[in-house]
Structure formats: structure tokens, C-alpha cells
Protein backbone atom coordinates (compact mmCIF):
# COMPACT_ATOMS: atom_id res chain seq x y z
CA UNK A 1 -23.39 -26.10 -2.22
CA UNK A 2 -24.98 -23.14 -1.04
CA UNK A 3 -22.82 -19.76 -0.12
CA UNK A 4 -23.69 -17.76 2.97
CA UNK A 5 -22.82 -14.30 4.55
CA UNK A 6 -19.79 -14.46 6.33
CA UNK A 7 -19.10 -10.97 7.55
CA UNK A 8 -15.40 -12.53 8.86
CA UNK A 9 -14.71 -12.93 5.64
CA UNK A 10 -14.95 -9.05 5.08
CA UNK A 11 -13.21 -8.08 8.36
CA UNK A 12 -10.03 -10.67 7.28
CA UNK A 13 -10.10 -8.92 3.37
CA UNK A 14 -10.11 -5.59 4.98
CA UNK A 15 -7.48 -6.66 7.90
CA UNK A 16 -5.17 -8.09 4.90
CA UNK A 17 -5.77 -4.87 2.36
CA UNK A 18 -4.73 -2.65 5.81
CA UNK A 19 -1.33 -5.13 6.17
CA UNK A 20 -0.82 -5.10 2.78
CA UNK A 21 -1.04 -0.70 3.11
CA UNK A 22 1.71 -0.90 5.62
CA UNK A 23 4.37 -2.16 3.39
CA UNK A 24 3.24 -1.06 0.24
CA UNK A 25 4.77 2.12 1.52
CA UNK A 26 7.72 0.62 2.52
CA UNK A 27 8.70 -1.35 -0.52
CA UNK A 28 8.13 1.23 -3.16
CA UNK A 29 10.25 3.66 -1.20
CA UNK A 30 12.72 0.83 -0.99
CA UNK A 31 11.87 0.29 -4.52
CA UNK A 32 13.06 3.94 -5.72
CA UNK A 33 16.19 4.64 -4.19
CA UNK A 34 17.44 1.32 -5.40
CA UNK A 35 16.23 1.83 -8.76
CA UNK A 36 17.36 5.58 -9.66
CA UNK A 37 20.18 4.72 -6.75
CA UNK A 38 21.58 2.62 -9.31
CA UNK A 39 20.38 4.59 -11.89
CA UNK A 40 23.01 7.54 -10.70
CA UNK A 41 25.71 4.68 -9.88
CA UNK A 42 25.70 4.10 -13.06
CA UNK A 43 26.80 7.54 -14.26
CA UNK A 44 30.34 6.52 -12.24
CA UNK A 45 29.78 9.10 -9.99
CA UNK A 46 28.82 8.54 -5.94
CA UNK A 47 26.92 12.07 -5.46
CA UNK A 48 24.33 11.36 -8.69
CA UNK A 49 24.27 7.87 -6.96
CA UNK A 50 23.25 9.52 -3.78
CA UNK A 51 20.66 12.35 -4.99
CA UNK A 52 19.02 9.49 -6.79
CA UNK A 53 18.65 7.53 -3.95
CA UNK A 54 17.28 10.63 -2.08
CA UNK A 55 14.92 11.08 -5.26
CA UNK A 56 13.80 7.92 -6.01
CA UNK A 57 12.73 7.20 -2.08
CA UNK A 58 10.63 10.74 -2.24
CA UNK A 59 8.72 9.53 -5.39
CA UNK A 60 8.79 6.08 -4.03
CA UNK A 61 7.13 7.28 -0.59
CA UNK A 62 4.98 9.06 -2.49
CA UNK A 63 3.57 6.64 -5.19
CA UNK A 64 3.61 4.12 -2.07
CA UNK A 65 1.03 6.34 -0.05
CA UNK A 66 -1.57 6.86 -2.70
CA UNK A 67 -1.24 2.99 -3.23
CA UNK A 68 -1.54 2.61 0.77
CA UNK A 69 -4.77 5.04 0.44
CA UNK A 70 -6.03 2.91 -1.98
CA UNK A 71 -6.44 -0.26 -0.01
CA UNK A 72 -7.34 1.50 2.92
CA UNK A 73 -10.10 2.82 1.51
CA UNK A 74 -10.85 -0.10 0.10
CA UNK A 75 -10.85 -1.52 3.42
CA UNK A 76 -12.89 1.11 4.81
CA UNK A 77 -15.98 0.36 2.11
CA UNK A 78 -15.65 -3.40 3.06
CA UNK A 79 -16.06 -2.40 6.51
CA UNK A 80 -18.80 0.02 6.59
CA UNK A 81 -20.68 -2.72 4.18
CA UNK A 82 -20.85 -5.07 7.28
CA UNK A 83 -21.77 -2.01 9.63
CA UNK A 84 -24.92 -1.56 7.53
CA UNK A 85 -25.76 -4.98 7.38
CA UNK A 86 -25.50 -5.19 10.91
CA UNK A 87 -27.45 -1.95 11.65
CA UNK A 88 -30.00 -3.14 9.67
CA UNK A 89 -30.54 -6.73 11.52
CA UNK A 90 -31.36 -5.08 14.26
């Protein structure tokens, strides 16, 4: 069985790596407050439990949006691969 181009293919990867950007974000933010959230609860005291919340979901957020860059640059490439193939059919 012979493979052929399927530039659908590439616009599905790069519409899944651009879902898959919109809750990375989400979930490691998510991720880090209830990690060092816990992390202070464990200390027995509510405030540490709190700050580390607040901490956790900043580095969270931003670990999450380099991921999220990631993949939508990823995307992007995929993308402007089938824009050049395209441009140069014509």
C-alpha cells in the first residue's frame, strides 16, 4: 500500500497541537497550586497553604505558556509546510 499527501492530515495535527495549547496552560497552572498548595498545607499552617497556591499557579502559568508556545509553533511549521506546497502547485 502506497502513502499519499494528505495536507488534512497536517491541518487536523496542527488543529489538535493548538487544542492541546489551550489546556496545557490550564492544567499546569492547576497543576501548581495544588501541588505547592499542598505543599504549604502541609506545614499546618493555612497562609503557607495559600502563598503556595498563589506560587505554584504563577510558575504553573508560566511553565504552561512556554509549553503552549511550543505546540503552537509547532503548529505554525506544519501549517506553513502545506502553504508552500500549495504555492508551489500552482
Amino acid at each position: 500500500m502506497k502513502t499519499i499527501y494528505n495536507p488534512d492530515i497536517i491541518q487536523e495535527f496542527a488543529d489538535r497541537l493548538y487544542a492541546k495549547a489551550n489546556s496545557v496552560t490550564r492544567s499546569y497552572t492547576a497543576l501548581g497550586v495544588i501541588l505547592l498548595g499542598f505543599a504549604g498545607l502541609a506545614t499546618g499552617q493555612l497562609v503557607f497553604a495559600a502563598v503556595g497556591g498563589i506560587i505554584g499557579g504563577a510558575v504553573g502559568y508560566a511553565y504552561g505558556k512556554e509549553k503552549a508556545f511550543a505546540h503552537k509553533l509547532q503548529a505554525q511549521t506544519a501549517l506553513c509546510q502545506v502553504q508552500i506546497e500549495k504555492n508551489l502547485r500552482k
